[in-house]
Protein backbone atom coordinates (compact mmCIF):
# COMPACT_ATOMS: atom_id res chain seq x y z
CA UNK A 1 14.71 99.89 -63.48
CA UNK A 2 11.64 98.20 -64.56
CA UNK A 3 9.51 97.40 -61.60
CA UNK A 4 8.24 94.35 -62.00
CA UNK A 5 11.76 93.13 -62.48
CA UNK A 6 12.35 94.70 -59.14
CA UNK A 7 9.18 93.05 -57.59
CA UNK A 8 10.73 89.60 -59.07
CA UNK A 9 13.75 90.27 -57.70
CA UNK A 10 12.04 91.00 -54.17
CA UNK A 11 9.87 87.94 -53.99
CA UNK A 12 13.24 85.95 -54.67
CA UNK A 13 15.37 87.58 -52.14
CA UNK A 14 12.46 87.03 -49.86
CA UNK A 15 12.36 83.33 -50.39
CA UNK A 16 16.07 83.25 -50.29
CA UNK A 17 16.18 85.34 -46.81
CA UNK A 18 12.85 82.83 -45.70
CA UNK A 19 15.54 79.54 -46.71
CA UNK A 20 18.03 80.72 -44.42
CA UNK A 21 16.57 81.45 -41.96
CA UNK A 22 15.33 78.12 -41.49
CA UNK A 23 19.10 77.11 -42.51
CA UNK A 24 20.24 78.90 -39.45
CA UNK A 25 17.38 77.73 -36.90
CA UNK A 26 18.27 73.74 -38.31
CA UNK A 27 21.83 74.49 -37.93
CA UNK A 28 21.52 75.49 -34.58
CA UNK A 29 18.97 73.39 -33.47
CA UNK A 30 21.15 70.31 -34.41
CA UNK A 31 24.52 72.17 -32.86
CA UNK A 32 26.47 72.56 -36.18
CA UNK A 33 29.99 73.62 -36.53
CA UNK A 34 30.24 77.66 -35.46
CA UNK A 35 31.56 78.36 -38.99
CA UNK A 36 28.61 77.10 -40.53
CA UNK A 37 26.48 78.67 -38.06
CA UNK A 38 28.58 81.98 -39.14
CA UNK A 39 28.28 81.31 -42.59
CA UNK A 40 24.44 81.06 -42.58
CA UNK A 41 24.18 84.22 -40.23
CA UNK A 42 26.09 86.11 -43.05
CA UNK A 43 24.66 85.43 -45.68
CA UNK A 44 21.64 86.03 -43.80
CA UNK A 45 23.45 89.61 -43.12
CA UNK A 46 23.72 89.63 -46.88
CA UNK A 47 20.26 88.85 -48.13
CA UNK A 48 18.64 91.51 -45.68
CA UNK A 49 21.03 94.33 -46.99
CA UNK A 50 19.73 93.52 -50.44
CA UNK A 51 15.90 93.62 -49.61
CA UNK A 52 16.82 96.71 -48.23
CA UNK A 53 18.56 98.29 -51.00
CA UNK A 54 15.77 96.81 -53.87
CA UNK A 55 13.21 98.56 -51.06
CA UNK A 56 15.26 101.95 -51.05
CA UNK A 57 15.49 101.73 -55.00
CA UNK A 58 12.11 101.12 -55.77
CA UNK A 59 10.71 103.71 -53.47
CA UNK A 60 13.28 106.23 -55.08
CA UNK A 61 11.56 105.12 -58.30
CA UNK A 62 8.56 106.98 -59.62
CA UNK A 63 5.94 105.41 -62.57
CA UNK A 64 5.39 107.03 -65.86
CA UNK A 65 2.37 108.12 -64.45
CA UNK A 66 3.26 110.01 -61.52
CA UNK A 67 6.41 111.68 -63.57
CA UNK A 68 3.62 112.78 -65.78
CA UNK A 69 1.85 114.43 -62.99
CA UNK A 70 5.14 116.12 -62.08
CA UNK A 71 5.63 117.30 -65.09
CA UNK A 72 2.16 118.25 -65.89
CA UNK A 73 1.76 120.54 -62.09
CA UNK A 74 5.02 122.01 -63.10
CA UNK A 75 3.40 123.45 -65.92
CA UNK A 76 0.76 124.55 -64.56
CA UNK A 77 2.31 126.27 -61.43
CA UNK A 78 4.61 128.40 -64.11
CA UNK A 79 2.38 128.76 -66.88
CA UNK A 80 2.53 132.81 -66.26
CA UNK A 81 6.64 131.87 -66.90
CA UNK A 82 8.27 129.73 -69.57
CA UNK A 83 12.01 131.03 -68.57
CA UNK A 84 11.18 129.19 -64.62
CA UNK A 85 8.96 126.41 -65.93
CA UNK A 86 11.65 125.48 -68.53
CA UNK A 87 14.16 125.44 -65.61
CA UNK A 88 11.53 123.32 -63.31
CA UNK A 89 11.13 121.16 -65.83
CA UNK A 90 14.55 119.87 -66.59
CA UNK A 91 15.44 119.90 -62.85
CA UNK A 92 12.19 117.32 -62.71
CA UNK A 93 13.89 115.32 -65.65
CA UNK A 94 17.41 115.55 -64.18
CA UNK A 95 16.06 114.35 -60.45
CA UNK A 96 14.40 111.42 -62.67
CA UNK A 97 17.84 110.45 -64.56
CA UNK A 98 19.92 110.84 -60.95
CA UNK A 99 17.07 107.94 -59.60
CA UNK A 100 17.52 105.87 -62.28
CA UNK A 101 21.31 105.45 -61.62
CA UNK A 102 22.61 108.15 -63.67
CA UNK A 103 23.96 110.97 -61.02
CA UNK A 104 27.11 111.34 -62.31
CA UNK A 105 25.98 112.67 -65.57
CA UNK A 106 22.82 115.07 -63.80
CA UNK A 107 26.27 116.33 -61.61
CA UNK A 108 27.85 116.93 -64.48
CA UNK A 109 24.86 118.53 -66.83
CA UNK A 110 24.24 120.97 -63.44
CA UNK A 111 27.73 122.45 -63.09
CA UNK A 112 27.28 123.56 -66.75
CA UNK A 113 25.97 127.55 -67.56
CA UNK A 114 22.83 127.81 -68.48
CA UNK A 115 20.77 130.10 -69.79
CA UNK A 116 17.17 130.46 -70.43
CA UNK A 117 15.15 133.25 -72.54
């Protein structure tokens, strides 16, 4: 996921969630109907959930640059062994693939033998 896609995304669902809100107060201030009152609330219900999840994914989410750090301290903390730092390193790119949406497949590679020398 390309972060400032996400960011977009944010700012929109933050207007959206900003629209209802006022939706709901006008609603109730002027005593509509209870299933458009209900309506409004959900989708209020909705719109939260969703700023949630785009927070949860794009904390999960790490930059090119920090990866590179990972990568780079992983080398350096197993320089005295290539067998670990080999494994480190593709259990750093495997936790990378699993946050960008592709678990299944890391599940998959990690029941598989492996063998390092």
């Amino acid at each position: 996921m390309d972060k400032s896609i996400s960011y977009r995304s944010l700012v929109y669902l933050n207007k959206e969630q900003k629209r209802a809100k006022n939706a709901l107060w006008n609603a109730i201030e002027r005593k509509a109907p209870e299933q458009d009152i209900d309506n409004l609330k959900n989708k209020l219900e909705v719109l939260d959930w969703l700023i949630g999840l785009a927070i949860k994914e794009d904390e999960k989410m790490k930059t090119p640059e920090q990866f590179l750090q990972e990568v780079k301290q992983i080398a350096w903390d197993y320089t005295h062994d290539s067998e670990v730092m080999h494994s480190r390193l593709d259990e750093a790119v495997e936790d990378l693939l699993a946050s960008l949406g592709y678990g299944e497949s890391v599940e998959y590679i990690r029941s598989l033998e492996r063998w390092y020398a």
